[in-house]
N, C-alpha and C. Protein backbone atom coordinates (compact mmCIF):
# COMPACT_ATOMS: atom_id res chain seq x y z
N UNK A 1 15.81 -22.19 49.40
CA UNK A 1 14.48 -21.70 49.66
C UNK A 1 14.40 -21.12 51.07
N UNK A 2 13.97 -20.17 51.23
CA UNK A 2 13.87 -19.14 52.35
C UNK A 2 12.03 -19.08 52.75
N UNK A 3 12.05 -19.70 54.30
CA UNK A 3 10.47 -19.41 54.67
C UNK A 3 9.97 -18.10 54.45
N UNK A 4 8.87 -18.00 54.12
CA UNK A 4 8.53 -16.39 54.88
C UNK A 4 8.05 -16.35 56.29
N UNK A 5 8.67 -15.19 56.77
CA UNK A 5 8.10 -15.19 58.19
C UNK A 5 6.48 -15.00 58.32
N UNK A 6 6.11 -15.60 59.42
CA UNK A 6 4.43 -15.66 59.81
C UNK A 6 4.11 -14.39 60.36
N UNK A 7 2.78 -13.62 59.55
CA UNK A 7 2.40 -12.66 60.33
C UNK A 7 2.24 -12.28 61.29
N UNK A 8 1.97 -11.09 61.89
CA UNK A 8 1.96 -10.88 63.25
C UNK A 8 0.83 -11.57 64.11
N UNK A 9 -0.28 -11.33 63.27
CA UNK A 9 -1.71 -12.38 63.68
C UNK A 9 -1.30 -13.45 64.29
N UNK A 10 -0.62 -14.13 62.95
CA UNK A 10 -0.54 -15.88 62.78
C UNK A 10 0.22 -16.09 64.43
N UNK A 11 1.36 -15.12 64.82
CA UNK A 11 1.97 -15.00 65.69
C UNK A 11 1.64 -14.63 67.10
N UNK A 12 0.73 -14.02 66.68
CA UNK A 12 -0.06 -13.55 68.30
C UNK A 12 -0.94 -14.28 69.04
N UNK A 13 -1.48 -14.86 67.80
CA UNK A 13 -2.52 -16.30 68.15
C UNK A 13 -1.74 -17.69 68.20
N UNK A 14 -0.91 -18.01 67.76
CA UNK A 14 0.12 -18.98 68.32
C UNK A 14 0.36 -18.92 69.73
N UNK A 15 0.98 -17.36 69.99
CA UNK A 15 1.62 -17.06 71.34
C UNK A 15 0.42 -17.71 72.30
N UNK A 16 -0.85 -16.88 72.13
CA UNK A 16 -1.98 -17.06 73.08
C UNK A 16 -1.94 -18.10 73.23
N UNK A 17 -2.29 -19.00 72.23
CA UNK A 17 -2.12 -20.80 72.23
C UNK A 17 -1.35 -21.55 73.45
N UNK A 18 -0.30 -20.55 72.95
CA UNK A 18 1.23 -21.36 73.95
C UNK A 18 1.06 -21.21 75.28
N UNK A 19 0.74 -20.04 75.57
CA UNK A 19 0.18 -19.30 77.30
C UNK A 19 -0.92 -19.76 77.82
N UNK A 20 -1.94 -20.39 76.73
CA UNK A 20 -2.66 -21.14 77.56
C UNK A 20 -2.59 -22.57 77.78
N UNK A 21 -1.84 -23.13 76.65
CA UNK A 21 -1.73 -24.67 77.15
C UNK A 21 -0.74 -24.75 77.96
N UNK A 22 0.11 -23.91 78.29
CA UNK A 22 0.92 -24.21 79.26
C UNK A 22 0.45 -23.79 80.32
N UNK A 23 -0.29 -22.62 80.72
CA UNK A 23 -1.06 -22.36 81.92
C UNK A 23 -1.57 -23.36 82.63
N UNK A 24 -2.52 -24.31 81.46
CA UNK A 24 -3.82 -24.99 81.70
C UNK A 24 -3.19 -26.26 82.43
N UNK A 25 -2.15 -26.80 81.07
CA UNK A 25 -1.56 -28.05 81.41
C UNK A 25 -0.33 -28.70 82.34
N UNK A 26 0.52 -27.46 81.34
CA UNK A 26 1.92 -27.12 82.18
C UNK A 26 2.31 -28.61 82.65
N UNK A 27 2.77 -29.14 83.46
CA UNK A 27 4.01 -30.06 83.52
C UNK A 27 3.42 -31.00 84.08
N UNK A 28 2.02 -31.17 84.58
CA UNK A 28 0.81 -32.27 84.74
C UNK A 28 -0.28 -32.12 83.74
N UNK A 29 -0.21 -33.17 82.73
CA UNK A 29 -1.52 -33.11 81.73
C UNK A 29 -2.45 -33.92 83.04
N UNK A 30 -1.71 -34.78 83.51
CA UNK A 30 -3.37 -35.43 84.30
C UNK A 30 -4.22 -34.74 84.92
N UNK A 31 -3.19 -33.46 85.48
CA UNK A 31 -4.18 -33.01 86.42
C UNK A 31 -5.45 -32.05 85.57
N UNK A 32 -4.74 -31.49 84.65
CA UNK A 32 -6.22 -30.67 83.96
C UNK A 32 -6.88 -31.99 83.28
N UNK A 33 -6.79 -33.22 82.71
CA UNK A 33 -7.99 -34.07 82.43
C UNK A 33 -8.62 -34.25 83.74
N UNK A 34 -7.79 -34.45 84.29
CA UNK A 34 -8.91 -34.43 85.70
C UNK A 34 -10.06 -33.32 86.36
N UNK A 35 -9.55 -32.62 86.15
CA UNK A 35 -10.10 -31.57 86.29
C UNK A 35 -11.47 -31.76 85.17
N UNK A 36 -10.92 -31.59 84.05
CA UNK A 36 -12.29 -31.97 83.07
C UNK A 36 -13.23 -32.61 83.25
N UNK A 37 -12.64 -34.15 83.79
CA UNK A 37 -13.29 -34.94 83.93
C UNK A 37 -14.26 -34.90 85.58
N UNK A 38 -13.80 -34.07 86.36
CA UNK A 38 -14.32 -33.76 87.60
C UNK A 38 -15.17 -32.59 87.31
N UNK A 39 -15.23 -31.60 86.35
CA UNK A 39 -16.53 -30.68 86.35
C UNK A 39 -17.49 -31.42 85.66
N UNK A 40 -17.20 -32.42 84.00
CA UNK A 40 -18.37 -33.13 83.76
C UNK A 40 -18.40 -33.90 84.36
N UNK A 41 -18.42 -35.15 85.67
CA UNK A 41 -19.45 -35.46 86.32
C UNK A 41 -19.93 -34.49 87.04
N UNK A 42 -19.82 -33.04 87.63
CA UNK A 42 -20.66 -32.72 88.78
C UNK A 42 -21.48 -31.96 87.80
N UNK A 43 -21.24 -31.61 86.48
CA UNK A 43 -22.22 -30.95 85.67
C UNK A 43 -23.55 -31.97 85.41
N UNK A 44 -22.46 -33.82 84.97
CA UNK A 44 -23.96 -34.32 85.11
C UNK A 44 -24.66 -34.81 86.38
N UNK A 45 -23.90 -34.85 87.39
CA UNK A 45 -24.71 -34.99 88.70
C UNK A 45 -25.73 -33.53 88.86
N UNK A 46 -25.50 -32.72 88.55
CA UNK A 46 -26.04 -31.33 88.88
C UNK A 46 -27.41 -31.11 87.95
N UNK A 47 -26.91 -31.56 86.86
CA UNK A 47 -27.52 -30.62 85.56
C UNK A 47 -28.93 -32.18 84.86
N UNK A 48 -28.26 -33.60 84.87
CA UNK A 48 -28.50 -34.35 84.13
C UNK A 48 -30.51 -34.75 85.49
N UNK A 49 -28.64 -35.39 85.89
CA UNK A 49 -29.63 -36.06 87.34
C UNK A 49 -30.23 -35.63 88.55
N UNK A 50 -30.58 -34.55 88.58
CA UNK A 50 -30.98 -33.48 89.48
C UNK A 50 -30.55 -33.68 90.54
N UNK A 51 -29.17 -34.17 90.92
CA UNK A 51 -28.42 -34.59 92.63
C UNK A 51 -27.91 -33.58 93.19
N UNK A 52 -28.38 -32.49 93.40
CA UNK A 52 -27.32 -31.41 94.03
C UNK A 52 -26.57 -31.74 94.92
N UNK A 53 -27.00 -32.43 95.95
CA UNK A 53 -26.29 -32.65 97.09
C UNK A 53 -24.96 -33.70 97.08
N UNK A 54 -25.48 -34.67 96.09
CA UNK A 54 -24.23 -35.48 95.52
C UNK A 54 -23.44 -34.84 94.84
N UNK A 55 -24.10 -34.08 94.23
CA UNK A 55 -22.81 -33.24 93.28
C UNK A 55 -21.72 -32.42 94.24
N UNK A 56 -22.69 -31.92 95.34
CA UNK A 56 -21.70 -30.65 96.21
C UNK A 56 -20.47 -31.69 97.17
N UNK A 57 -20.67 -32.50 97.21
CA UNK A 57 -20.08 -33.78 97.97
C UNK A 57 -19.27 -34.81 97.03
N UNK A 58 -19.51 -34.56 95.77
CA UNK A 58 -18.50 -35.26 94.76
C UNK A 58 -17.34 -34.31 94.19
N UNK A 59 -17.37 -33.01 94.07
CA UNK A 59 -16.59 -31.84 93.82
C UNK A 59 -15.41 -32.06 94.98
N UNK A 60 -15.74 -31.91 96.03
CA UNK A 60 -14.07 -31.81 96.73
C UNK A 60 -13.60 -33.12 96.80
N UNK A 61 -14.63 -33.96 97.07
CA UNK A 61 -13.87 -35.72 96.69
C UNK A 61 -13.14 -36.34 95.98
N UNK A 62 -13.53 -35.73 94.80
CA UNK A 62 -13.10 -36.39 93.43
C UNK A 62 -11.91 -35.30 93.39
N UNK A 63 -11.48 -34.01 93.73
CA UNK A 63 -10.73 -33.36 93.72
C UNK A 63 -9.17 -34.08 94.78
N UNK A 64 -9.87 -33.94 95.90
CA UNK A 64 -8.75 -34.97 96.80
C UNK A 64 -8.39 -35.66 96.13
N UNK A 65 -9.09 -37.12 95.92
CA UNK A 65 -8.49 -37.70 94.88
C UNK A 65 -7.52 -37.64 93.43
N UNK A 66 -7.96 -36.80 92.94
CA UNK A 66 -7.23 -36.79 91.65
C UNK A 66 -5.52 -35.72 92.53
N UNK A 67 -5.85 -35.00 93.63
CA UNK A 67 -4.63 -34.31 93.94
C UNK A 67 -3.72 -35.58 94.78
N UNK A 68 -4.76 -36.65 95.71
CA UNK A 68 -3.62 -37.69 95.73
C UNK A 68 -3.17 -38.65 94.83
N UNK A 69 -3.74 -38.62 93.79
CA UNK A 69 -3.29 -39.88 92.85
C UNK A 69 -2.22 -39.17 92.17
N UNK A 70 -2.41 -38.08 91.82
CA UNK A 70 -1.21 -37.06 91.65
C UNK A 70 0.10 -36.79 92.12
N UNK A 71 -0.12 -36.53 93.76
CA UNK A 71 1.48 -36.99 94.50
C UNK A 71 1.81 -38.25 94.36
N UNK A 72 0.88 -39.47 94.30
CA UNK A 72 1.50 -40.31 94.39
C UNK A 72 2.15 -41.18 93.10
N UNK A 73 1.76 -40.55 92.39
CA UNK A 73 2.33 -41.03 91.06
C UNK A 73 4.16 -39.45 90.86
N UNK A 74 4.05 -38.57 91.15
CA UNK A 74 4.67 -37.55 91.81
C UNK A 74 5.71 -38.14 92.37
N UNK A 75 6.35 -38.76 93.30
CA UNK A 75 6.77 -39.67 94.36
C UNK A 75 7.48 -40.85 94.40
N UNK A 76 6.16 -41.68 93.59
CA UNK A 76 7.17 -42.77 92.62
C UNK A 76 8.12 -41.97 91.62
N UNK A 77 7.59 -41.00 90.85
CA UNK A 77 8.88 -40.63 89.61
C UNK A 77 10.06 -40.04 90.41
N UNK A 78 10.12 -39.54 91.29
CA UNK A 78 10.72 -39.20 92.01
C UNK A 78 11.74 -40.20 92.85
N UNK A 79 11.44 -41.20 92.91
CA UNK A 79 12.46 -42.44 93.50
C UNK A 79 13.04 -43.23 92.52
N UNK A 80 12.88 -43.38 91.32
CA UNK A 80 13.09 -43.78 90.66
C UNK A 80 14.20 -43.19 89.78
């Protein structure tokens, strides 16, 4: 039994698929959940709870953070 090959569609939209999860995710999934997880809280600090000012002050915080918990998990795999 012989597959048939996948249309060009089926193929082009795969590709896209591939270029973006690897863009997005690429060789740290934590860091894009983080990321996720760092625009919905400042969406609900912003949007829910009317905190602007907490929100503008939780955006680079929570960013530091998730970029040091990142090296440092980075660091350990790296000695190991």
């Amino acid at each position: 039994m012989s597959r048939a090959k996948p249309s060009w569609a089926v193929r082009v939209v795969k590709g896209f698929a591939i270029f973006w999860w690897d863009f997005l995710v690429g060789d740290t999934p934590e860091l894009f959940v983080a990321a996720l997880v760092i625009i919905a809280v400042v969406a609900l600090l912003r949007i829910v709870l009317q905190r602007n000012a907490l929100a503008a002050i939780a955006l680079p915080v929570l960013s530091i953070v998730a970029l040091g918990v990142s090296v440092r998990r980075a660091r350990g795999a790296a000695r190991k």
